[in-house]
N, C-alpha and C. Protein backbone atom coordinates (compact mmCIF):
# COMPACT_ATOMS: atom_id res chain seq x y z
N UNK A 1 -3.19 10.05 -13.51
CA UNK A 1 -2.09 9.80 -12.61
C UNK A 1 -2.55 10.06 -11.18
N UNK A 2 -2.32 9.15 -10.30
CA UNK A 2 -2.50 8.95 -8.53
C UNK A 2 -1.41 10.39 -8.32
N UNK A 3 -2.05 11.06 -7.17
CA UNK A 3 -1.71 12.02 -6.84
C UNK A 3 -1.21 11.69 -5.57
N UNK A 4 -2.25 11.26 -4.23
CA UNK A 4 -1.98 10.87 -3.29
C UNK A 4 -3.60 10.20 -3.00
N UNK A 5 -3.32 9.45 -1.81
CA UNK A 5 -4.59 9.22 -1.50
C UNK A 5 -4.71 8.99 0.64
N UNK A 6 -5.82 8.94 1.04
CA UNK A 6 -5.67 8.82 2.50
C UNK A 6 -6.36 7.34 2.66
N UNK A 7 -5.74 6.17 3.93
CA UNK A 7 -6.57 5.47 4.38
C UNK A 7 -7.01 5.54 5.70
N UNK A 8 -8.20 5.73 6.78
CA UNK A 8 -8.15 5.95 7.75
C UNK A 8 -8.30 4.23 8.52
N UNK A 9 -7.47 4.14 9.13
CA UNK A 9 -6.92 2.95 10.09
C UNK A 9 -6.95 3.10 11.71
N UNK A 10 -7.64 2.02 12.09
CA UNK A 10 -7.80 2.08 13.73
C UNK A 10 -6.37 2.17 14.55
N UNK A 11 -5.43 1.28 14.16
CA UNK A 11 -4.37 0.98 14.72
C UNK A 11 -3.06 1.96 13.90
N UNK A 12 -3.01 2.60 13.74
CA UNK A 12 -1.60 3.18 13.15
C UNK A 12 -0.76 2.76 13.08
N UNK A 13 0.31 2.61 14.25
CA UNK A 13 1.74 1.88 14.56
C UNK A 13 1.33 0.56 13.74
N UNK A 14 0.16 -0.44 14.04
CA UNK A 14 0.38 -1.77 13.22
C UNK A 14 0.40 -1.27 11.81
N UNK A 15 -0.49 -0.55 11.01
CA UNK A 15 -0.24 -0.36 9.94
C UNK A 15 0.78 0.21 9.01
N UNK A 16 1.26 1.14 10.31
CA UNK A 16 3.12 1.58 9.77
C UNK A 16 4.29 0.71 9.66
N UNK A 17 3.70 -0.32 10.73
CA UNK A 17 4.43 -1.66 10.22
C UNK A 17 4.39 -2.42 9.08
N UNK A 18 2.98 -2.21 8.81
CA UNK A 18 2.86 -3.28 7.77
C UNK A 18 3.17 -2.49 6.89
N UNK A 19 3.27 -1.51 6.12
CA UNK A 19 3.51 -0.60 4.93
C UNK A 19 4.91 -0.25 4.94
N UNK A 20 5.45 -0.44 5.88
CA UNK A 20 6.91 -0.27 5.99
C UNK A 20 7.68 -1.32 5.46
N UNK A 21 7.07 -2.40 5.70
CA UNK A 21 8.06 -4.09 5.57
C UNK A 21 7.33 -4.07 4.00
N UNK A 22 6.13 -4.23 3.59
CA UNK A 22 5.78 -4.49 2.34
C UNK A 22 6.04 -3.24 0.81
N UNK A 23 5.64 -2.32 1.18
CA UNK A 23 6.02 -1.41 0.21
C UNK A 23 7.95 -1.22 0.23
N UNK A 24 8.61 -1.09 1.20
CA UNK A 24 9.56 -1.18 0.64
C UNK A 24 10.42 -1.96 -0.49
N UNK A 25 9.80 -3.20 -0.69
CA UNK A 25 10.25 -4.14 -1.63
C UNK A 25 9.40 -3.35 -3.26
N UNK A 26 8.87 -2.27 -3.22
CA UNK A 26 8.66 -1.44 -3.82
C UNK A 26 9.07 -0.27 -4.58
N UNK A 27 9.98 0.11 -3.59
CA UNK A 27 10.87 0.94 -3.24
C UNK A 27 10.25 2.43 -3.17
N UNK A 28 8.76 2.58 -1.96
CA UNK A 28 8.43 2.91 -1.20
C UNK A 28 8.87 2.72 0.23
N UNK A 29 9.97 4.31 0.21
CA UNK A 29 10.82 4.16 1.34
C UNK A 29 10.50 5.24 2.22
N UNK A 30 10.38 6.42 1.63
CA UNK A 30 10.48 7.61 2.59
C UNK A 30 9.02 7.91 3.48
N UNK A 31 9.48 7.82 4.45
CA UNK A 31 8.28 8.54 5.73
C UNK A 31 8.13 9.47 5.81
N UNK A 32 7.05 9.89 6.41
CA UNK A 32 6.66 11.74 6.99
C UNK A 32 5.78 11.36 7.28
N UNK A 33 5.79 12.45 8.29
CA UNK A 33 4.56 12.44 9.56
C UNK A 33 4.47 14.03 9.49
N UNK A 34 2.79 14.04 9.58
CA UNK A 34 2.55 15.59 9.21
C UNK A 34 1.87 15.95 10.53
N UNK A 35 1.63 16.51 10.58
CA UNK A 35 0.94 16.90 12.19
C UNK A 35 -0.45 18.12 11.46
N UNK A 36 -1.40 17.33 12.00
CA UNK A 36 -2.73 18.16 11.67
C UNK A 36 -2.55 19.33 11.96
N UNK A 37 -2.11 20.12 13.12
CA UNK A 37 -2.14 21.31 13.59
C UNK A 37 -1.59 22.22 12.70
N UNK A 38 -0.90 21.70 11.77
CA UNK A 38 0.57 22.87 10.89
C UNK A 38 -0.97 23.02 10.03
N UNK A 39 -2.29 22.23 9.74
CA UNK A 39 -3.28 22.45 8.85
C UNK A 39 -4.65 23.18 8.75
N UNK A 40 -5.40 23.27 8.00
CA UNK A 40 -6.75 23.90 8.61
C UNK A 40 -7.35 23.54 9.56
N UNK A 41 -8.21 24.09 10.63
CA UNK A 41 -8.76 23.40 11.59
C UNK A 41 -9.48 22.02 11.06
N UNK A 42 -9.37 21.19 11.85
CA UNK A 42 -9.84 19.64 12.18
C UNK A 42 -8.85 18.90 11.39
N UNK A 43 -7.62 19.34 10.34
CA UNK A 43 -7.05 18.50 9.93
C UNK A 43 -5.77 17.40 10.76
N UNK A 44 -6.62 16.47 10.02
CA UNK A 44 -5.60 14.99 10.88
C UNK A 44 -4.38 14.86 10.77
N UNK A 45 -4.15 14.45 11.79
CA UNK A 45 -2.59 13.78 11.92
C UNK A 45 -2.39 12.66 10.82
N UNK A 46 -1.25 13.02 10.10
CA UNK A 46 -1.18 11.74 8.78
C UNK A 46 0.56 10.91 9.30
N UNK A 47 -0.04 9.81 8.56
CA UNK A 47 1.59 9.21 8.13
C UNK A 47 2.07 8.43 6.74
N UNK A 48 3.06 9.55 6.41
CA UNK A 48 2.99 9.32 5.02
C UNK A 48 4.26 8.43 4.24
N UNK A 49 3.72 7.78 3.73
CA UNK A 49 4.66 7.08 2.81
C UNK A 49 5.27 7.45 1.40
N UNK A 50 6.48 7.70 1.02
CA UNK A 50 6.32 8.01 -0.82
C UNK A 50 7.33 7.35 -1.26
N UNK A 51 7.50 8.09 -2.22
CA UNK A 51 9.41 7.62 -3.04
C UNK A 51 9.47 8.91 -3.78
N UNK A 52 10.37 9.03 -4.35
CA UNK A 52 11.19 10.16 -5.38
C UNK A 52 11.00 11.64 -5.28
N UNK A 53 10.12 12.02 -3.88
CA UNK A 53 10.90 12.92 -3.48
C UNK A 53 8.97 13.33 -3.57
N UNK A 54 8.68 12.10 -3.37
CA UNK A 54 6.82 12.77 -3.12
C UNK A 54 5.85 11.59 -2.43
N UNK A 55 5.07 12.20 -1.31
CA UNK A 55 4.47 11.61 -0.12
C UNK A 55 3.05 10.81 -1.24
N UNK A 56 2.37 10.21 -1.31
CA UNK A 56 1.31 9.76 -1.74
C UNK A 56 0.69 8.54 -1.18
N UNK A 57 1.20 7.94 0.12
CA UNK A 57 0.48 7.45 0.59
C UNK A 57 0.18 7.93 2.19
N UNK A 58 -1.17 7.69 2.54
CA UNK A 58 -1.72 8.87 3.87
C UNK A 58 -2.39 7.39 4.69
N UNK A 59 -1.66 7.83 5.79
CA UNK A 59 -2.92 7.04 6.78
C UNK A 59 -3.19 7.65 7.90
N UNK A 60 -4.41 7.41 8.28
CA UNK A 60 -4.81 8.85 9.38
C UNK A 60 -5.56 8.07 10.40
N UNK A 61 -5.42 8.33 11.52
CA UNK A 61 -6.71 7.55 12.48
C UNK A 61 -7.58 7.65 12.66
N UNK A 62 -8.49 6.54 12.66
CA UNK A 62 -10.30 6.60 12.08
C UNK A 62 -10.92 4.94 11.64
N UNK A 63 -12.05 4.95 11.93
CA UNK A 63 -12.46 4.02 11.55
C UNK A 63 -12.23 3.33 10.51
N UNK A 64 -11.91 2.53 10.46
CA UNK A 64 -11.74 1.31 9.02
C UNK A 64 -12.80 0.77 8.77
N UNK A 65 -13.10 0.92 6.84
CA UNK A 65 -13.96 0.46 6.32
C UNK A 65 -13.35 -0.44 4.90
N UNK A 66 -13.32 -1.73 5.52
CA UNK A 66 -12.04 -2.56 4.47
C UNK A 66 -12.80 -2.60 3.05
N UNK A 67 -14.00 -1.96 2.65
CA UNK A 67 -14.83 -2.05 1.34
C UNK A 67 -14.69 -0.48 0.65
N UNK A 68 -14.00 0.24 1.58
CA UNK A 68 -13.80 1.47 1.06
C UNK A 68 -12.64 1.85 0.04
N UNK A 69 -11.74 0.86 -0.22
CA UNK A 69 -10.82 1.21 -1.00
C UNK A 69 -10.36 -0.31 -1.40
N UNK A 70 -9.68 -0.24 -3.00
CA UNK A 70 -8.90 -1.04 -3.01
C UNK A 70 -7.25 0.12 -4.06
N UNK A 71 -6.45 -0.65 -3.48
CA UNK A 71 -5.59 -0.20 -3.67
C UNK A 71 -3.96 -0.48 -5.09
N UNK A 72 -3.87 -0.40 -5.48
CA UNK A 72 -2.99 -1.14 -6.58
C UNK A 72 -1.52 0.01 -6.31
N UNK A 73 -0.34 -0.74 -6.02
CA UNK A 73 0.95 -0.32 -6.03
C UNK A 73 1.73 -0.86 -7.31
N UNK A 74 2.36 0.17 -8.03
CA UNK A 74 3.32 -0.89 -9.43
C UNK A 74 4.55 -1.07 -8.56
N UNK A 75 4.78 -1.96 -9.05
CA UNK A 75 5.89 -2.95 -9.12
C UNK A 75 7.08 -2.97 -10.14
N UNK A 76 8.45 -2.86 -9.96
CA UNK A 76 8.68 -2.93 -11.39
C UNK A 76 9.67 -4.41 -11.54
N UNK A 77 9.00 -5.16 -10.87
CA UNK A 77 9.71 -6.59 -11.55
C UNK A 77 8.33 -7.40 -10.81
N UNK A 78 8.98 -8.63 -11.42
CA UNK A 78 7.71 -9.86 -10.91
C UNK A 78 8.25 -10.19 -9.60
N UNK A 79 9.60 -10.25 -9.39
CA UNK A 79 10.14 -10.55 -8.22
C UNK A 79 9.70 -9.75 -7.06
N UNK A 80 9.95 -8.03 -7.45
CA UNK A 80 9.45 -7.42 -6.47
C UNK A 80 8.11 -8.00 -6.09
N UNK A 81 7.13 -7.95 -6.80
CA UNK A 81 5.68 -8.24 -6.37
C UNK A 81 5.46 -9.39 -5.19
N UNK A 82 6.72 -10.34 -5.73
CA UNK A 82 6.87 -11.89 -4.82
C UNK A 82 6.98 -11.31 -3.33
N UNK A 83 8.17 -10.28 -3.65
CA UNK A 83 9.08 -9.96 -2.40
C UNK A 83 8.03 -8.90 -1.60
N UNK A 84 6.98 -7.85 -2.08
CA UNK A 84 6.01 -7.36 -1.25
C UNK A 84 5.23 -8.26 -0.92
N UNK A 85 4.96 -9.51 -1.28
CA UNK A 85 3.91 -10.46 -0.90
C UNK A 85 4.38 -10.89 -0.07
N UNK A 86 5.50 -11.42 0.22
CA UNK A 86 6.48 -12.60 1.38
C UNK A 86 6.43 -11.76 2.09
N UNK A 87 6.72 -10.19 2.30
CA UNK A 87 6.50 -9.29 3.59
C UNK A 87 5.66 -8.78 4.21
N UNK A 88 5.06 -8.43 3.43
CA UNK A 88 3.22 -8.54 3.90
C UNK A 88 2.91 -9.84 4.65
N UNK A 89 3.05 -10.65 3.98
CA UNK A 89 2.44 -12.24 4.84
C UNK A 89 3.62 -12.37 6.00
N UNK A 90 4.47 -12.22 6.07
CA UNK A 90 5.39 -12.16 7.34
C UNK A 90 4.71 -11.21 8.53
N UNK A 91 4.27 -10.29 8.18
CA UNK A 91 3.70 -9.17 8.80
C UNK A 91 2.41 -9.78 9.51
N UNK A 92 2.09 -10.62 8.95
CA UNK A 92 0.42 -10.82 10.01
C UNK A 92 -0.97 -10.32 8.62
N UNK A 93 -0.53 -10.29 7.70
CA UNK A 93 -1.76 -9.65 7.13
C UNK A 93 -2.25 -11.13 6.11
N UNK A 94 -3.57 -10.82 5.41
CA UNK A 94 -4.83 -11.90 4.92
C UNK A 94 -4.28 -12.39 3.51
N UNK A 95 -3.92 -13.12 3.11
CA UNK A 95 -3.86 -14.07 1.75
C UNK A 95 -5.21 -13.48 1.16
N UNK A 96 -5.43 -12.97 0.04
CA UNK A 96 -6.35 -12.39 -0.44
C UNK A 96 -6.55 -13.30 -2.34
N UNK A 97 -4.87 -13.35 -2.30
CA UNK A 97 -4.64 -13.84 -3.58
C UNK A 97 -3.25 -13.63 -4.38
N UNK A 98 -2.49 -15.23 -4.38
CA UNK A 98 -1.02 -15.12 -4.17
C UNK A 98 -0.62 -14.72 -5.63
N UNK A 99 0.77 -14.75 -5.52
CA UNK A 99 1.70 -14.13 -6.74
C UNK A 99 1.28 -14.87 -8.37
N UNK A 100 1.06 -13.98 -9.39
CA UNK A 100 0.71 -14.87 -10.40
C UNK A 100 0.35 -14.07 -11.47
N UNK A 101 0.19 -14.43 -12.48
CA UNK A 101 -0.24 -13.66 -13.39
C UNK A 101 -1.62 -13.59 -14.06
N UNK A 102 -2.42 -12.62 -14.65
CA UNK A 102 -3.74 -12.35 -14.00
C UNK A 102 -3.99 -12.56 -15.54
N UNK A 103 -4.15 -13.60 -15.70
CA UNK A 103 -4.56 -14.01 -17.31
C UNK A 103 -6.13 -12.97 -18.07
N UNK A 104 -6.85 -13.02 -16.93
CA UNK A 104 -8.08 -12.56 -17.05
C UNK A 104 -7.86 -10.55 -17.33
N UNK A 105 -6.63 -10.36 -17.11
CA UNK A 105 -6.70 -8.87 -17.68
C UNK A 105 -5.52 -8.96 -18.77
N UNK A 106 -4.74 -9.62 -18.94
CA UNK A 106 -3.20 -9.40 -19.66
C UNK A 106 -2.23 -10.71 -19.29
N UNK A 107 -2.08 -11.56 -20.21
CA UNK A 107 -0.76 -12.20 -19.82
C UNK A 107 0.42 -11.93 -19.41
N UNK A 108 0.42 -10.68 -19.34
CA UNK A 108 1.69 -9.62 -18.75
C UNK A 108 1.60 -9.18 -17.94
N UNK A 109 0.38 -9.25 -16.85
CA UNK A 109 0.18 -8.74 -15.78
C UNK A 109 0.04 -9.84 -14.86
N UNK A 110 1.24 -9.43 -13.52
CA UNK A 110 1.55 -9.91 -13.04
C UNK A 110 1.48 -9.29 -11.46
N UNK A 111 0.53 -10.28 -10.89
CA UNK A 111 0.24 -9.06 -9.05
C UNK A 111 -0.21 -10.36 -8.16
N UNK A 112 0.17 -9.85 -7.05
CA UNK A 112 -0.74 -10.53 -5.50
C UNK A 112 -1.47 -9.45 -5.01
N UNK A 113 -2.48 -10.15 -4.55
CA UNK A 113 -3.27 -9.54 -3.99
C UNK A 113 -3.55 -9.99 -1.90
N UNK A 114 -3.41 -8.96 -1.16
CA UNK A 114 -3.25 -9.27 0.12
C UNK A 114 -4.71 -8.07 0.85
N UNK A 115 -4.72 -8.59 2.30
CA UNK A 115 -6.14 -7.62 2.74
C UNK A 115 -4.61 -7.11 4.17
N UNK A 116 -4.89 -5.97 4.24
CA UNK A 116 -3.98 -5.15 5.36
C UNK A 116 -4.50 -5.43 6.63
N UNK A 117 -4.02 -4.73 7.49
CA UNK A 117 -4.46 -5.60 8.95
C UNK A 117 -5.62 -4.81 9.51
N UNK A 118 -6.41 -3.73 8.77
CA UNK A 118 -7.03 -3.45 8.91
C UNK A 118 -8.33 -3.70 7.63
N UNK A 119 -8.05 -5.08 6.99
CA UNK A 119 -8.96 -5.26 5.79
C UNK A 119 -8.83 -4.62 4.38
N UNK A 120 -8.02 -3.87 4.19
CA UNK A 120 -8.33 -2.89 3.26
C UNK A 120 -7.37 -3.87 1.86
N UNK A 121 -7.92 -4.06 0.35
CA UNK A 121 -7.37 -4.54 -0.51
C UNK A 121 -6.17 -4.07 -1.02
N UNK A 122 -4.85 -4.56 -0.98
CA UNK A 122 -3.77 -3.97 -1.48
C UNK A 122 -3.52 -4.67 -2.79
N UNK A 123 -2.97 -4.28 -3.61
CA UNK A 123 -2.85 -4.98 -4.77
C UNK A 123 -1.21 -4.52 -5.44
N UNK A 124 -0.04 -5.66 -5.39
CA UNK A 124 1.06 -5.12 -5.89
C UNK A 124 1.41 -5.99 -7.19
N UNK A 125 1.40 -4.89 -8.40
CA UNK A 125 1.59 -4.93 -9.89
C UNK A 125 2.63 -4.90 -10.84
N UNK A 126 2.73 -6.18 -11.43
CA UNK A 126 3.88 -5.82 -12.49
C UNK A 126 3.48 -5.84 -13.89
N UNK A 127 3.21 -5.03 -14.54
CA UNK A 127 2.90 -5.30 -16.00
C UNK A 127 4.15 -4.88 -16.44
N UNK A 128 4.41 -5.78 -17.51
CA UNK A 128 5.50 -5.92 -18.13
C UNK A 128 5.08 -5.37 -19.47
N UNK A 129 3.85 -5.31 -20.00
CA UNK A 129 3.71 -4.19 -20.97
C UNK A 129 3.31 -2.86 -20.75
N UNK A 130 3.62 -2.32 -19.87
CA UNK A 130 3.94 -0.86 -19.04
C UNK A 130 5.57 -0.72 -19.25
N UNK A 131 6.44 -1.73 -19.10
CA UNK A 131 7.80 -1.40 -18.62
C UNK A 131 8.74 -1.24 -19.80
């Protein structure tokens, strides 16, 4: 089980945009902003994304390395997956690989795949033999 994870991003504000409009169709809603200083010395300023009452997504400012991560969000309908894809691509971010079902792992798996505006692979998932 994903605990949390960090991405470090050049632009912040664009990327709080973009994680804001796309994960919500997720229902990745709640924000927090942590402030490095409350942390051990050198720890970064984060901005965090979660749901149900826990932060697990981190983005911090820093160089972007779009080969450093790829990322997979579940989904719990096929629609949602549509509806994080249509907002993401509204947003300005890369067609990576549209809504569909991914025959090559599961006929039940169902994801788009998009690159963030800082490159990085997002991947939003519906398996229907999970649900």
């Amino acid at each position: 089980m994903l605990d949390h994870f960090y991405l470090s991003v050049s632009e912040v504000e664009r990327s709080i945009a973009f994680d804001t409009a796309a994960l919500a169709h997720l229902a990745i809603t709640t924000r927090f902003d942590y402030d490095g200083k409350n942390g051990p010395p050198g720890h970064p300023d984060l901005k965090g994304f979660g749901a149900n009452g826990r932060i697990f997504v981190w983005l911090r400012q820093g160089r972007a390395d779009s080969h450093a991560a790829h990322v997979g969000f579940v989904a719990n309908s096929q629609s949602a997956v549509d509806a994080a894809y249509a907002a993401a691509m509204a947003v300005g971010t890369t067609d990576k690989d549209a809504p569909g079902a991914r025959l090559y792992y599961d006929p039940r798996y169902y994801a788009s795949n998009v690159l963030d505006p800082h490159g990085y692979s997002l991947e939003f998932v519906y398996k229907s033999l999970q649900h």
